[in-house]
C-alpha atoms as a PDB file:
ATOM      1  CA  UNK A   1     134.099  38.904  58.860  1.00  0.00           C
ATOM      2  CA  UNK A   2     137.183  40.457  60.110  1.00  0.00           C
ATOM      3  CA  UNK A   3     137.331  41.472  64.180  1.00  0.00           C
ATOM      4  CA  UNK A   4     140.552  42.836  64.872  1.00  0.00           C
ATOM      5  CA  UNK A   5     141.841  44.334  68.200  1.00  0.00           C
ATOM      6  CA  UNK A   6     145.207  45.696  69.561  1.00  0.00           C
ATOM      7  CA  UNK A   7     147.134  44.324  71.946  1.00  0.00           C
ATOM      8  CA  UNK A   8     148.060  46.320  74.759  1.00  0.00           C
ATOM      9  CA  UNK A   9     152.207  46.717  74.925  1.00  0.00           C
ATOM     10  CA  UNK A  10     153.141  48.283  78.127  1.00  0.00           C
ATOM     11  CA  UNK A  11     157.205  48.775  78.127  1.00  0.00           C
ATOM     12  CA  UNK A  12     159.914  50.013  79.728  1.00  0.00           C
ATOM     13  CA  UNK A  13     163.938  49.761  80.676  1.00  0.00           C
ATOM     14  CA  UNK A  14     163.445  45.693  81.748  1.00  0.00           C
ATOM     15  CA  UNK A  15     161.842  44.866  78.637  1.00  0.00           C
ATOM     16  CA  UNK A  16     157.903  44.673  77.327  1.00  0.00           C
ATOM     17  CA  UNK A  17     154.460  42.935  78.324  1.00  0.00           C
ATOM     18  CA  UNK A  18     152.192  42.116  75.782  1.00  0.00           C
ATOM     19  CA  UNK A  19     148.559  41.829  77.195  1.00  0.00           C
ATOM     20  CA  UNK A  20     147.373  39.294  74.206  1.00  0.00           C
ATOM     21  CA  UNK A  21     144.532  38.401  76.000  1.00  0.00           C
ATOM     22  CA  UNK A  22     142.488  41.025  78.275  1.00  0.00           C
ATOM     23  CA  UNK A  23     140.000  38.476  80.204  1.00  0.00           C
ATOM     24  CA  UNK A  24     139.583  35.022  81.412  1.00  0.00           C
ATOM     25  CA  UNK A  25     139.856  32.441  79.047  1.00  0.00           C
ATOM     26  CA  UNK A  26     136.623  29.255  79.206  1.00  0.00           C
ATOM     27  CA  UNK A  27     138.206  27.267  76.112  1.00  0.00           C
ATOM     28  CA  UNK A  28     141.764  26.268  75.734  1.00  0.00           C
ATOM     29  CA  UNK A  29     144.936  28.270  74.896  1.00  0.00           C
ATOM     30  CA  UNK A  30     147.441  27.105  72.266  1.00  0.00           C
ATOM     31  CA  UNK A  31     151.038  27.498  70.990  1.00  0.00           C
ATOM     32  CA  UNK A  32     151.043  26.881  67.194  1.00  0.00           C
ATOM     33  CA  UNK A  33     154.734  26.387  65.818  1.00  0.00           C
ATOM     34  CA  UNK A  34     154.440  27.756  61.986  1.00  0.00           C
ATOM     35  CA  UNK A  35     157.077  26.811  59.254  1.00  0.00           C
ATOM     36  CA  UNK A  36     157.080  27.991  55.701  1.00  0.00           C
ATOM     37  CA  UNK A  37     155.426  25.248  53.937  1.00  0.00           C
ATOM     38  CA  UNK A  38     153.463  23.438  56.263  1.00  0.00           C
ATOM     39  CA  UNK A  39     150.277  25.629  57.116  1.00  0.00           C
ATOM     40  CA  UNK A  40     148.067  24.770  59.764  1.00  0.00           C
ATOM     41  CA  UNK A  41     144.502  24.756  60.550  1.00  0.00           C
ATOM     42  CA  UNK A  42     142.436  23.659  56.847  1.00  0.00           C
ATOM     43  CA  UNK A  43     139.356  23.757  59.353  1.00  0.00           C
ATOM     44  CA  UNK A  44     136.244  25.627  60.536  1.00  0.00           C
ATOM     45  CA  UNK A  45     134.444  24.774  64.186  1.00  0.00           C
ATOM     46  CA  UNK A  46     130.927  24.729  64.632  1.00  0.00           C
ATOM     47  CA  UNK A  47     130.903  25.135  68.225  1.00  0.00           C
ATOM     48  CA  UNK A  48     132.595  28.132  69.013  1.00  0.00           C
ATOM     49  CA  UNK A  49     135.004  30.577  67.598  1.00  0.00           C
ATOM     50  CA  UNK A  50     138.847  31.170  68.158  1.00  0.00           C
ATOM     51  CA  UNK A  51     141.244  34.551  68.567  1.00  0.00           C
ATOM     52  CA  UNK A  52     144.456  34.330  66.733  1.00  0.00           C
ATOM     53  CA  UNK A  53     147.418  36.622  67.629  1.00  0.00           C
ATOM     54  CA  UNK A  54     151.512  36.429  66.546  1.00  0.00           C
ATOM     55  CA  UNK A  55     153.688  36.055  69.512  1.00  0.00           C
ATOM     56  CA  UNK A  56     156.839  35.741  67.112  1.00  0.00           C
ATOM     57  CA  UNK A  57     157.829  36.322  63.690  1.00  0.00           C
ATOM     58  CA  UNK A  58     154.846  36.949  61.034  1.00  0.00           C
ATOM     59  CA  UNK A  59     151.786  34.847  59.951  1.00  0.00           C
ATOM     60  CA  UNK A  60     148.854  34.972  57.357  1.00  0.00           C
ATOM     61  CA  UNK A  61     145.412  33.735  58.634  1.00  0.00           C
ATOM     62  CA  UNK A  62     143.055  33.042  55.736  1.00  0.00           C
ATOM     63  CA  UNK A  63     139.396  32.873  56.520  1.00  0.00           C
ATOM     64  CA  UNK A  64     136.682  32.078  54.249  1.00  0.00           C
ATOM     65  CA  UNK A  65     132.724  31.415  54.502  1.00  0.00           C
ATOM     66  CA  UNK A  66     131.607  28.138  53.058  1.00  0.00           C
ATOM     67  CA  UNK A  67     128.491  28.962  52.208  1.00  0.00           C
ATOM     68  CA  UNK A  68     128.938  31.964  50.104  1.00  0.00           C
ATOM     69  CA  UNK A  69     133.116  31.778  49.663  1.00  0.00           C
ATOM     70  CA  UNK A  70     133.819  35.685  50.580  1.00  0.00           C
ATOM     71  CA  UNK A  71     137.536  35.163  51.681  1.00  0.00           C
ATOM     72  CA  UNK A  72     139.718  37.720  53.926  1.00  0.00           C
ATOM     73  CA  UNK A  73     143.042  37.303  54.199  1.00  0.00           C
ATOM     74  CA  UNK A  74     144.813  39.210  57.765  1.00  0.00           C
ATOM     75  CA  UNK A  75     148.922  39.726  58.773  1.00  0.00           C
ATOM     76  CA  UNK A  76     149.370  38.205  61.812  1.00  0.00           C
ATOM     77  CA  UNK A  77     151.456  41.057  63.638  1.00  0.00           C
ATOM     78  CA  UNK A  78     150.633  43.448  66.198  1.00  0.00           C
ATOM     79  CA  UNK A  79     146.699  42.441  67.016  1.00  0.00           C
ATOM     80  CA  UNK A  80     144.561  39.661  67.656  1.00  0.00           C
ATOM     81  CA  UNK A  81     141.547  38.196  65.317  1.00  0.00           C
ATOM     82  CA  UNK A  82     138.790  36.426  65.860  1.00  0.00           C
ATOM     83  CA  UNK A  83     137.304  34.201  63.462  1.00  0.00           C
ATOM     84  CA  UNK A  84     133.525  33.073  64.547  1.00  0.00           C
ATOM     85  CA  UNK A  85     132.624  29.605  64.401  1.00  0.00           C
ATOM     86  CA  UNK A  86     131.447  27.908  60.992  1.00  0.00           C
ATOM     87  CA  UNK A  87     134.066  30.163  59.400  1.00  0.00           C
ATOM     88  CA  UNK A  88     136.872  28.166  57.901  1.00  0.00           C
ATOM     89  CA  UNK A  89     140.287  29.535  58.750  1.00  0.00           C
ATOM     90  CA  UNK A  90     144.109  28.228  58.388  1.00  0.00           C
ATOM     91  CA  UNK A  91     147.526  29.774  58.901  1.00  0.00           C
ATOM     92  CA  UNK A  92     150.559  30.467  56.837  1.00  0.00           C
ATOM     93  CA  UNK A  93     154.128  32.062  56.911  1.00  0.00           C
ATOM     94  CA  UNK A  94     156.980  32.811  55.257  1.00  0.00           C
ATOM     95  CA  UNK A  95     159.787  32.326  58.151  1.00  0.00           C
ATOM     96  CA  UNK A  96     159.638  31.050  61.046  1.00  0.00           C
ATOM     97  CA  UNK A  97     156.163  32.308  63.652  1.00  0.00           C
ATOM     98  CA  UNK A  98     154.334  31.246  67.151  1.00  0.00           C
ATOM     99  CA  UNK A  99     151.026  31.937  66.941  1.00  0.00           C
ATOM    100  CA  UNK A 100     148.881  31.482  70.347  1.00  0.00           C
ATOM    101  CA  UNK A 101     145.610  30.498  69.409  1.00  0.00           C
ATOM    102  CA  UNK A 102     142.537  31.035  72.354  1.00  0.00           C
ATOM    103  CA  UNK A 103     139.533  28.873  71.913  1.00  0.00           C
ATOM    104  CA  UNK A 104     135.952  29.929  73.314  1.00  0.00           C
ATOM    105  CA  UNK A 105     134.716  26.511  73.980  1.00  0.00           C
ATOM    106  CA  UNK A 106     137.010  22.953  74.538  1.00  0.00           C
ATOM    107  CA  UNK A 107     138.368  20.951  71.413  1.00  0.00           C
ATOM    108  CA  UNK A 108     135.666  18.532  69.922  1.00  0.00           C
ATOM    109  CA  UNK A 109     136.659  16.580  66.594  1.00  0.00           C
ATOM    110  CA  UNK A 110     133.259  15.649  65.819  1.00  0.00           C
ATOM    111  CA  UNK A 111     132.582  19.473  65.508  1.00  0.00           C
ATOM    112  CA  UNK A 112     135.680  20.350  63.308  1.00  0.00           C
ATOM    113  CA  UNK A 113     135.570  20.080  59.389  1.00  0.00           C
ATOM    114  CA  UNK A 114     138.264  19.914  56.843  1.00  0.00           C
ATOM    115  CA  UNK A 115     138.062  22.599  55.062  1.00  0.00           C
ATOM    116  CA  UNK A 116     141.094  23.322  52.554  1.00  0.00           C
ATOM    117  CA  UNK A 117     142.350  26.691  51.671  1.00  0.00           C
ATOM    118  CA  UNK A 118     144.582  28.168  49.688  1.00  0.00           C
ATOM    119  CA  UNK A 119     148.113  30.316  50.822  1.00  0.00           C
ATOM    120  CA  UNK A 120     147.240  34.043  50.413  1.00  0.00           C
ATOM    121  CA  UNK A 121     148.057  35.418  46.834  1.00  0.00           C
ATOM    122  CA  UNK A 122     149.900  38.332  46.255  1.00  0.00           C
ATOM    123  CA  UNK A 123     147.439  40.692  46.065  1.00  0.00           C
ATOM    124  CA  UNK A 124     145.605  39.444  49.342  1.00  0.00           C
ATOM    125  CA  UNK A 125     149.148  40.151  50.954  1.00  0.00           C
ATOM    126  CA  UNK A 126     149.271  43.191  49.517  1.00  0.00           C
ATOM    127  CA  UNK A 127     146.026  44.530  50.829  1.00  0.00           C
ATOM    128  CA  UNK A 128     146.425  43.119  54.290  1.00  0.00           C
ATOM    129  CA  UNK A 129     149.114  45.034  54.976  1.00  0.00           C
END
């Protein structure tokens, strides 16, 4: 379930440039604010998938399959994820995060479900780590 790439950090004496994204983009890019207790997401798309990467601060996203309810639980950090489309996914922190979010295909509410999950136990932190 889990794709996970790293992002390409190319630094020197001004600073650093993260390359989160390596190609054009056909859906839409967003900036998702994250505060501790207030998750975001509780959804899964059917017509098309997202990537997922931490431009600041720390975040958990929790996936899960509806049909059979395998679960994966990734830190936010220093890569992006993808999570394909009919898989439910929703993001949680513990301070502060922006997440950028890219989406294959253009927002359409009629293909989003609700889809609750719950914030990553202890031992799913532990093992994403």
């Amino acid at each position: 379930m889990i794709n996970r790439q790293p992002i390409e950090t190319f630094a020197d004496h001004r600073g650093a440039l993260y390359k989160v994204w390596p190609g054009p983009v056909s859906g839409e890019v967003y900036a998702v604010e994250l505060r501790p207790e207030h998750p975001r997401g509780h959804h899964r798309h059917t017509h098309g998938g997202e990537w997922f990467a931490a431009l600041r601060g720390e975040a958990w996203l929790v996936m899960e399959e509806p049909q059979s309810g395998a679960r994966a639980v990734v830190r936010l950090q220093h890569d992006r994820v993808y999570v394909p489309a009919g898989v439910a996914h929703a993001l949680f922190c513990d301070a502060p995060a922006l997440v950028l979010a890219i989406a294959e295909v253009h927002h359409d509410q009629e293909a989003t479900t609700a889809h609750p999950l719950a914030p990553p136990s202890d031992a799913e932190r532990q093992a994403a780590r």
